[in-house]
PDB file of N, CA and C in Angstrom:
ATOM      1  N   UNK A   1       0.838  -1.169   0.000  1.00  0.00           N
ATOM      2  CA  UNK A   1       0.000   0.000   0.000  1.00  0.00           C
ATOM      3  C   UNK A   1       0.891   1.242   0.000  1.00  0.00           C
ATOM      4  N   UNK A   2       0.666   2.353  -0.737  1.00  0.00           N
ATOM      5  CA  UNK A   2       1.291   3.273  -1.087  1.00  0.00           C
ATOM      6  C   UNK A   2       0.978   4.491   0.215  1.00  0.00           C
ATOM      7  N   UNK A   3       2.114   4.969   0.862  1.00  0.00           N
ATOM      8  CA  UNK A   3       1.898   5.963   1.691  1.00  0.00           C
ATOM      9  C   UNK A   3       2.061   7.552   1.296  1.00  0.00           C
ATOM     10  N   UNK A   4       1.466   8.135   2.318  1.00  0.00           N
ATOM     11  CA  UNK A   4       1.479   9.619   1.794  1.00  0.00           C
ATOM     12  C   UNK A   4       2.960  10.529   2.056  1.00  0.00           C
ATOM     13  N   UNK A   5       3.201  10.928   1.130  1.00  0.00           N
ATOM     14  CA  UNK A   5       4.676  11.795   1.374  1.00  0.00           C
ATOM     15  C   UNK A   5       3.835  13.036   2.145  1.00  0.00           C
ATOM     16  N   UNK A   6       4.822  13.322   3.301  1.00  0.00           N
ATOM     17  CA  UNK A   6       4.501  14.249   4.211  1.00  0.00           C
ATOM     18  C   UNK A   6       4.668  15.830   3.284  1.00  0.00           C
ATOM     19  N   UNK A   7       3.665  16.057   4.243  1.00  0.00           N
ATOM     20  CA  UNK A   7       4.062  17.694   3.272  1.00  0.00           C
ATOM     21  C   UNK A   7       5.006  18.974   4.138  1.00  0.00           C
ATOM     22  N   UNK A   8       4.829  20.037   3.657  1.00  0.00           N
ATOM     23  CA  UNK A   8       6.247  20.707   4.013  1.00  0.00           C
ATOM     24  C   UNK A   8       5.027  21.543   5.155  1.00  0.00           C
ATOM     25  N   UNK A   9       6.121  21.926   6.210  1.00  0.00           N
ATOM     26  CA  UNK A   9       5.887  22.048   7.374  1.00  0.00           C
ATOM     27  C   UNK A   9       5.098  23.531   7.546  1.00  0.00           C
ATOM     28  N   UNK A  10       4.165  23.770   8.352  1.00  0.00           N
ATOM     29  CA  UNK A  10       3.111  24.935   8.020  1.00  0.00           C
ATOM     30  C   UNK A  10       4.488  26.048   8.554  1.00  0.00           C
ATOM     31  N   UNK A  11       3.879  27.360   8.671  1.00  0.00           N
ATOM     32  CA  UNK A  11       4.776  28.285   8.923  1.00  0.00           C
ATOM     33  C   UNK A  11       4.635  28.682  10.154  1.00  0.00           C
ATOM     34  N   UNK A  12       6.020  28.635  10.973  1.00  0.00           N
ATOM     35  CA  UNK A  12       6.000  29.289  12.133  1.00  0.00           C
ATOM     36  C   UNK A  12       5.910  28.261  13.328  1.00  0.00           C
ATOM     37  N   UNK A  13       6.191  27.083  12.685  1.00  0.00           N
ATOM     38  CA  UNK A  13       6.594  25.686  13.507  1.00  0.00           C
ATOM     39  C   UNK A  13       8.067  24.934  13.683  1.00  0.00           C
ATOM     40  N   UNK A  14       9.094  26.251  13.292  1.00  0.00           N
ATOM     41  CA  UNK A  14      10.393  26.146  13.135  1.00  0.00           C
ATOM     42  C   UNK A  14      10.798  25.037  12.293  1.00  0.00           C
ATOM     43  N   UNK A  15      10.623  24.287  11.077  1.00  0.00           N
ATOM     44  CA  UNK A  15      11.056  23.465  10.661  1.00  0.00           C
ATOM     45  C   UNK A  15      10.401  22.169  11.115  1.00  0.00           C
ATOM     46  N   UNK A  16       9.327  22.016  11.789  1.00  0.00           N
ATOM     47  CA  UNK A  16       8.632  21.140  12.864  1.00  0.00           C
ATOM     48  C   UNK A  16       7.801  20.523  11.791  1.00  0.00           C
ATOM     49  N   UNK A  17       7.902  19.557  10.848  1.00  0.00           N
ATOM     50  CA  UNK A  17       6.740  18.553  10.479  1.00  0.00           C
ATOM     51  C   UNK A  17       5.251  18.750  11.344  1.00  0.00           C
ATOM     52  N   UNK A  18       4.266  19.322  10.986  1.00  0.00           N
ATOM     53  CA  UNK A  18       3.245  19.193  12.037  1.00  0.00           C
ATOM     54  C   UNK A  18       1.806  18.252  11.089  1.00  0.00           C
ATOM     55  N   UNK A  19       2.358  18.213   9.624  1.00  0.00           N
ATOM     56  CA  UNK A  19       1.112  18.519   8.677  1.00  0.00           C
ATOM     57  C   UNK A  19       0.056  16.852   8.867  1.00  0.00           C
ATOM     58  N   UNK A  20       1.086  16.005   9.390  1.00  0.00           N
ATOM     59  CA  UNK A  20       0.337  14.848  10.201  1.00  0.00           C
ATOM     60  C   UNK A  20      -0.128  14.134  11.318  1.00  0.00           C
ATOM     61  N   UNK A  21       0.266  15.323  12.608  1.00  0.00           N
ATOM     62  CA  UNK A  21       0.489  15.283  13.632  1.00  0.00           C
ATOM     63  C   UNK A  21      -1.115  14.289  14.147  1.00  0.00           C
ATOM     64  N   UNK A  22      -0.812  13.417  14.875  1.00  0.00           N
ATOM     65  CA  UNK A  22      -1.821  12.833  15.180  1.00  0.00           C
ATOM     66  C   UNK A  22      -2.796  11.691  13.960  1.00  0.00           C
ATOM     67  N   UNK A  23      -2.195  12.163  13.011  1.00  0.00           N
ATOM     68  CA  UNK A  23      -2.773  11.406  12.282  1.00  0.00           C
ATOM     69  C   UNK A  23      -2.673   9.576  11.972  1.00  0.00           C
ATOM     70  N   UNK A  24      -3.030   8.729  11.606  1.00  0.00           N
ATOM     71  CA  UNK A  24      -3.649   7.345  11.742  1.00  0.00           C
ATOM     72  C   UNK A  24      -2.185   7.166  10.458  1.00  0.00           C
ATOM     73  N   UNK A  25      -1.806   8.125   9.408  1.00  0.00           N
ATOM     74  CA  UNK A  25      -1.045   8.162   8.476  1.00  0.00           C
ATOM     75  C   UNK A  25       0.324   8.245   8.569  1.00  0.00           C
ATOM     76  N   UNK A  26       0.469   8.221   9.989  1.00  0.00           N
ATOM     77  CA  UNK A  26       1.408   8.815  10.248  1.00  0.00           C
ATOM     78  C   UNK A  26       2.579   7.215  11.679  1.00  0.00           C
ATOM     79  N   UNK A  27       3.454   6.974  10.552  1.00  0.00           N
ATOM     80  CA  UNK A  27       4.125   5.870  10.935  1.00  0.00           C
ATOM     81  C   UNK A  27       4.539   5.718  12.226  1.00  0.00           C
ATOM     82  N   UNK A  28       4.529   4.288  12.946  1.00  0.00           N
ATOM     83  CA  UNK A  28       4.884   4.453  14.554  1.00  0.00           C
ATOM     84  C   UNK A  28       6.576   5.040  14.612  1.00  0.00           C
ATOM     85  N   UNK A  29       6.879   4.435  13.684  1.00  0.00           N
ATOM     86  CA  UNK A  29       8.168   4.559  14.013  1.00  0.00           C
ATOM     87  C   UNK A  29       9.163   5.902  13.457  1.00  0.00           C
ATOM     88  N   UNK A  30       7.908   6.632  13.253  1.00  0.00           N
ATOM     89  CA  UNK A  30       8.582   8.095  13.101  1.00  0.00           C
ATOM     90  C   UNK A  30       7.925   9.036  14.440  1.00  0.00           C
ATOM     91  N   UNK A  31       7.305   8.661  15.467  1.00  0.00           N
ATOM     92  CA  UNK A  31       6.823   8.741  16.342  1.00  0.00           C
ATOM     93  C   UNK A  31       8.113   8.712  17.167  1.00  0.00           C
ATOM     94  N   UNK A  32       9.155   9.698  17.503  1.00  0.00           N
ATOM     95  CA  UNK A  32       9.990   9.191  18.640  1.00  0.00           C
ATOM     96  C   UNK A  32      10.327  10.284  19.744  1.00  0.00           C
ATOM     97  N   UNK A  33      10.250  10.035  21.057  1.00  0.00           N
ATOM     98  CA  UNK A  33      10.865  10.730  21.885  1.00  0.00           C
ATOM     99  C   UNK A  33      11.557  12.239  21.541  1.00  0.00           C
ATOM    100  N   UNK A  34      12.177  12.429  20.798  1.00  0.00           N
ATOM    101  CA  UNK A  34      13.256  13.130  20.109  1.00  0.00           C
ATOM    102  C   UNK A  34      12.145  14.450  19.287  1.00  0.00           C
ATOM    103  N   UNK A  35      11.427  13.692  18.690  1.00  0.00           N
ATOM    104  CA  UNK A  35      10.613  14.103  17.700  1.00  0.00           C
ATOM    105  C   UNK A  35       9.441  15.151  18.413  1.00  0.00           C
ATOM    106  N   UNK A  36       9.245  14.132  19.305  1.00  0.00           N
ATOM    107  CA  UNK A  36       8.071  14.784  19.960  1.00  0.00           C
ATOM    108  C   UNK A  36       8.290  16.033  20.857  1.00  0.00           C
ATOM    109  N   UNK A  37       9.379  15.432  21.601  1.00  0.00           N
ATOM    110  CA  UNK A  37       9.953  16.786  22.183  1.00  0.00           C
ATOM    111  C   UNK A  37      10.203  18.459  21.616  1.00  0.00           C
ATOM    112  N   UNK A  38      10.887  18.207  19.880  1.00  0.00           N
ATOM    113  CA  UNK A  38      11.024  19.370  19.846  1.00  0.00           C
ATOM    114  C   UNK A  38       9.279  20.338  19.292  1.00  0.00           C
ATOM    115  N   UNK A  39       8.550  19.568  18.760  1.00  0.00           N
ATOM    116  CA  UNK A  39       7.057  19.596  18.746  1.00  0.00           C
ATOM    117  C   UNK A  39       6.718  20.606  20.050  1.00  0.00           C
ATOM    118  N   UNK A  40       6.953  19.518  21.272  1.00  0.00           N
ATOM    119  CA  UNK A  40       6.366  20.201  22.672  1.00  0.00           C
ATOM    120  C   UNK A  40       7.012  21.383  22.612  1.00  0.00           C
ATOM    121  N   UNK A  41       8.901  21.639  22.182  1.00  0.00           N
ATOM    122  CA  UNK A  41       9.110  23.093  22.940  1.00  0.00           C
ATOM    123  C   UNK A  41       8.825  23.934  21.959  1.00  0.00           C
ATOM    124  N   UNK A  42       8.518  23.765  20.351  1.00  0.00           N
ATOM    125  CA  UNK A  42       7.930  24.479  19.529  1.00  0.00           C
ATOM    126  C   UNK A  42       6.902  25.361  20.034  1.00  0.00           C
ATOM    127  N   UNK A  43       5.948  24.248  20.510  1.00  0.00           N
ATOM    128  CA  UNK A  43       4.414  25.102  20.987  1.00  0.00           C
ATOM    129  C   UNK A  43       4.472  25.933  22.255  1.00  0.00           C
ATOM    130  N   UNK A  44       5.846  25.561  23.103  1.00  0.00           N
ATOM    131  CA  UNK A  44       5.919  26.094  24.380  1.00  0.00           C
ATOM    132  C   UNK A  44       6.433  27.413  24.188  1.00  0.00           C
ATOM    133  N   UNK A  45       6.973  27.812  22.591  1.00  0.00           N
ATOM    134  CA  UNK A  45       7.419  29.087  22.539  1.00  0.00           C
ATOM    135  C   UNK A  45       6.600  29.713  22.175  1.00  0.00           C
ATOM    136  N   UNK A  46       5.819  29.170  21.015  1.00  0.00           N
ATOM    137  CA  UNK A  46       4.965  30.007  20.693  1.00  0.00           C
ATOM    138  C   UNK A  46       3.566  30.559  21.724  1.00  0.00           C
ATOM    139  N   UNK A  47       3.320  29.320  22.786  1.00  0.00           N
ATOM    140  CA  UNK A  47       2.296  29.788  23.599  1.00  0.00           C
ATOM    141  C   UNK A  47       2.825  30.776  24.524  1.00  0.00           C
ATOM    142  N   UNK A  48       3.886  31.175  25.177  1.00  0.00           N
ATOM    143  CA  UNK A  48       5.280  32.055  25.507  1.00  0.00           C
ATOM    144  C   UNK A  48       5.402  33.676  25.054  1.00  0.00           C
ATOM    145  N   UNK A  49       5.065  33.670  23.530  1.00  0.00           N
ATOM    146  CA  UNK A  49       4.829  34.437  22.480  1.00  0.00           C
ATOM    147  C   UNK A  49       3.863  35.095  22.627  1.00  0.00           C
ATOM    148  N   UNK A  50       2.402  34.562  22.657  1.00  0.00           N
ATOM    149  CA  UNK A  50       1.692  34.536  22.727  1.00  0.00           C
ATOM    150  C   UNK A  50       1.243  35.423  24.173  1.00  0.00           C
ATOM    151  N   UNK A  51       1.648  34.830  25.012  1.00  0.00           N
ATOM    152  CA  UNK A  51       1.697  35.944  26.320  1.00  0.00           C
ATOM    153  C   UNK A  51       2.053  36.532  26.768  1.00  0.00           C
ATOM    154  N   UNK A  52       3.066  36.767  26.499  1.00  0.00           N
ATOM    155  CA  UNK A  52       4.116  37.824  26.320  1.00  0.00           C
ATOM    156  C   UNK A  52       3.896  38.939  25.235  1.00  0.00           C
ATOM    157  N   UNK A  53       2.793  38.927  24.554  1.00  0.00           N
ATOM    158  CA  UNK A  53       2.430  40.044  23.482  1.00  0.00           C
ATOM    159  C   UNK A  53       1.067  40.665  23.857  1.00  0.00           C
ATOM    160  N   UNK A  54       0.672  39.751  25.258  1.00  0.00           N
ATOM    161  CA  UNK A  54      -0.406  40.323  25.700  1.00  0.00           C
ATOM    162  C   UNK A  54      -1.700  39.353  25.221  1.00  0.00           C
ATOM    163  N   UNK A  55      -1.571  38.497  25.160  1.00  0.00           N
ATOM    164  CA  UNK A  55      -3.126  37.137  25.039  1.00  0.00           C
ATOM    165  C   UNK A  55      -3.421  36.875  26.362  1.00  0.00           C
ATOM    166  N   UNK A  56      -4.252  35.946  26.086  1.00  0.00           N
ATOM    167  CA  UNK A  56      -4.580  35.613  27.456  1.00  0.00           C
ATOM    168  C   UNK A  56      -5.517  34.191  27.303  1.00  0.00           C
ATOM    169  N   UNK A  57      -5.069  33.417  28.291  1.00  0.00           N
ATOM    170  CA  UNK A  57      -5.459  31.727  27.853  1.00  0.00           C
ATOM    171  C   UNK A  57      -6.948  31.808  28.750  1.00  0.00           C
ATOM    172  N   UNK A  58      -7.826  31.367  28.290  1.00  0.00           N
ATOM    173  CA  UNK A  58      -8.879  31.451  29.142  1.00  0.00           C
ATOM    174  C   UNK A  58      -9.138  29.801  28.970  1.00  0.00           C
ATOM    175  N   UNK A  59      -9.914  29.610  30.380  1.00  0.00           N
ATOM    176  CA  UNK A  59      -9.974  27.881  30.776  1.00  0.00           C
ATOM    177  C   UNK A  59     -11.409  27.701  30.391  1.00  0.00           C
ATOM    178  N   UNK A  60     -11.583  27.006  29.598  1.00  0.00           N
ATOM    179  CA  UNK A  60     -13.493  26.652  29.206  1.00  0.00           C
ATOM    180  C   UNK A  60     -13.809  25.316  30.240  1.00  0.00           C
ATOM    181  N   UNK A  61     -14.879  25.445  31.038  1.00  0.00           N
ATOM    182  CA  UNK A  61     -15.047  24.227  31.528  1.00  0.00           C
ATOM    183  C   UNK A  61     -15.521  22.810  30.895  1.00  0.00           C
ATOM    184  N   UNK A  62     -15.327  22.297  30.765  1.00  0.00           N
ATOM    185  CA  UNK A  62     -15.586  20.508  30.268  1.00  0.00           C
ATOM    186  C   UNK A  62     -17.102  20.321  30.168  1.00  0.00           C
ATOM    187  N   UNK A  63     -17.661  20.645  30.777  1.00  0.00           N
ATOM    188  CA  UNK A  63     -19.310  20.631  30.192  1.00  0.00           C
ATOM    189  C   UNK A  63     -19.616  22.090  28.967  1.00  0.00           C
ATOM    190  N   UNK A  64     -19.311  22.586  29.171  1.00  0.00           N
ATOM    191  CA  UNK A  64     -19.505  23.524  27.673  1.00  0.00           C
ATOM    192  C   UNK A  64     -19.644  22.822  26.411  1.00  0.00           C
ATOM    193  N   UNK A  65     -20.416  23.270  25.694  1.00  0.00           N
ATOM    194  CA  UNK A  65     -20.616  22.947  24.246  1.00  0.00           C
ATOM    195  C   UNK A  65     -20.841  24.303  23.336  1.00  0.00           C
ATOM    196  N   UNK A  66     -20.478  23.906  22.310  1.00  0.00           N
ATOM    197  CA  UNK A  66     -20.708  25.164  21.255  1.00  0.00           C
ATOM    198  C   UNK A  66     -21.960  25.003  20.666  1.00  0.00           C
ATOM    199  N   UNK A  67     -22.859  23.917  20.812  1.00  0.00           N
ATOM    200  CA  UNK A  67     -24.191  23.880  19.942  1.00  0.00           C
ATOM    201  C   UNK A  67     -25.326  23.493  21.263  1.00  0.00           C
ATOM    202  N   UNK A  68     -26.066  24.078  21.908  1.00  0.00           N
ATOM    203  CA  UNK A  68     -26.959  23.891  23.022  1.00  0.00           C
ATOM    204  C   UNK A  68     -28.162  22.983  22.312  1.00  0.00           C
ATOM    205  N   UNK A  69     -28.220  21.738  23.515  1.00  0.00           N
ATOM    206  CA  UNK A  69     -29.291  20.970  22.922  1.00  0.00           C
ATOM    207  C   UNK A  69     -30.715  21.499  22.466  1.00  0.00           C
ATOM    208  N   UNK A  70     -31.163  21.044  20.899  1.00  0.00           N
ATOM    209  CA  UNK A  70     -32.369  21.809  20.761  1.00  0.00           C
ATOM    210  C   UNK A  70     -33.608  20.826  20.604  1.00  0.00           C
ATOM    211  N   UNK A  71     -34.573  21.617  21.247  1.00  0.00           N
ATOM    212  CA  UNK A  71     -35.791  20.792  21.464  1.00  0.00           C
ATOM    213  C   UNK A  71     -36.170  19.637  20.022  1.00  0.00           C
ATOM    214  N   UNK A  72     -36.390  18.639  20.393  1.00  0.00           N
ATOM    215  CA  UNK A  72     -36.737  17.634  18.605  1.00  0.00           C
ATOM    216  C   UNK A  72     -37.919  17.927  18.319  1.00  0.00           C
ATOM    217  N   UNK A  73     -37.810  18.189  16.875  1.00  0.00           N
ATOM    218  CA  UNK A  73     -38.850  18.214  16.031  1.00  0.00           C
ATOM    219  C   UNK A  73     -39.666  17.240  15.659  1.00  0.00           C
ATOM    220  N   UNK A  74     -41.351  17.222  15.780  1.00  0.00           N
ATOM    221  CA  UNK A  74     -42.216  16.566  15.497  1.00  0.00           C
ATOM    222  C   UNK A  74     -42.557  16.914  13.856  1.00  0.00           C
ATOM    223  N   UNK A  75     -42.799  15.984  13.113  1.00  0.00           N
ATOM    224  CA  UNK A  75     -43.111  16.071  11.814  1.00  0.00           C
ATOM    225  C   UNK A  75     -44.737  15.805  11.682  1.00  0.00           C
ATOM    226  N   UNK A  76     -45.121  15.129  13.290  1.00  0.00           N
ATOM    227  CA  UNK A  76     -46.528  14.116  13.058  1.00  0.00           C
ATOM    228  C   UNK A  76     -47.530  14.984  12.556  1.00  0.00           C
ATOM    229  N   UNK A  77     -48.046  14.746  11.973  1.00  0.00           N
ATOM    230  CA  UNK A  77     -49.568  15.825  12.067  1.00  0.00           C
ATOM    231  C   UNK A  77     -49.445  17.458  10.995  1.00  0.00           C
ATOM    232  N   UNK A  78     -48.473  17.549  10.971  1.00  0.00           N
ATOM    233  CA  UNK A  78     -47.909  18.688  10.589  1.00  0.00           C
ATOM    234  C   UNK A  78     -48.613  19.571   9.204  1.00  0.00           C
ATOM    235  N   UNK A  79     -49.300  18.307   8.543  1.00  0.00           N
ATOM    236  CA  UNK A  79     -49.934  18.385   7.210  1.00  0.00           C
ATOM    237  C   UNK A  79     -51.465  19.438   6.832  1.00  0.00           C
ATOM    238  N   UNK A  80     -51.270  20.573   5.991  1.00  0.00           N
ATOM    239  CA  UNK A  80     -52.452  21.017   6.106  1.00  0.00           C
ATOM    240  C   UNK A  80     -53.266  20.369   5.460  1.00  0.00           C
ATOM    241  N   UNK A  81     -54.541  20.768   6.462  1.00  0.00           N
ATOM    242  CA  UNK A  81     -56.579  19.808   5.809  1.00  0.00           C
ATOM    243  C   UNK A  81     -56.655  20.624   4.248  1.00  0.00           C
TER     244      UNK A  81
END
């Protein structure tokens, strides 16, 4: 089975392969310690960056959702006489 050639690395990830990160495509054995690490201090600069320019991380709690459950629709009856 033919695999996917990785693509070139988005911008502003220092040279950091990210374009498969997590992905199912993405070989165990390019998965290493080494690898992952410079990944982690990549993001640790940029989140660094990031607050240091004045952002600000806000914590969403774990029950939040972006789409609020909506009442279900009945179709029964619906038909005009």
């Amino acid at each position: 089975m033919a695999r996917k050639t990785p693509k070139k690395a988005a911008a502003g990830f220092d040279g950091v392969d990210i374009s498969y990160l997590g992905s199912r495509d993405e070989p165990a054995d390019q998965r290493t310690v080494e690898s992952r690490k410079k990944l982690r201090e990549s993001l640790n600069a940029q989140v660094e960056a990031f607050l240091n320019s004045g952002g600000e991380i806000e914590e969403v709690p774990s029950n939040v959702t972006a789409d609020p459950p909506k009442k279900p629709s009945s179709e029964y009856g619906n038909r005009t006489i």
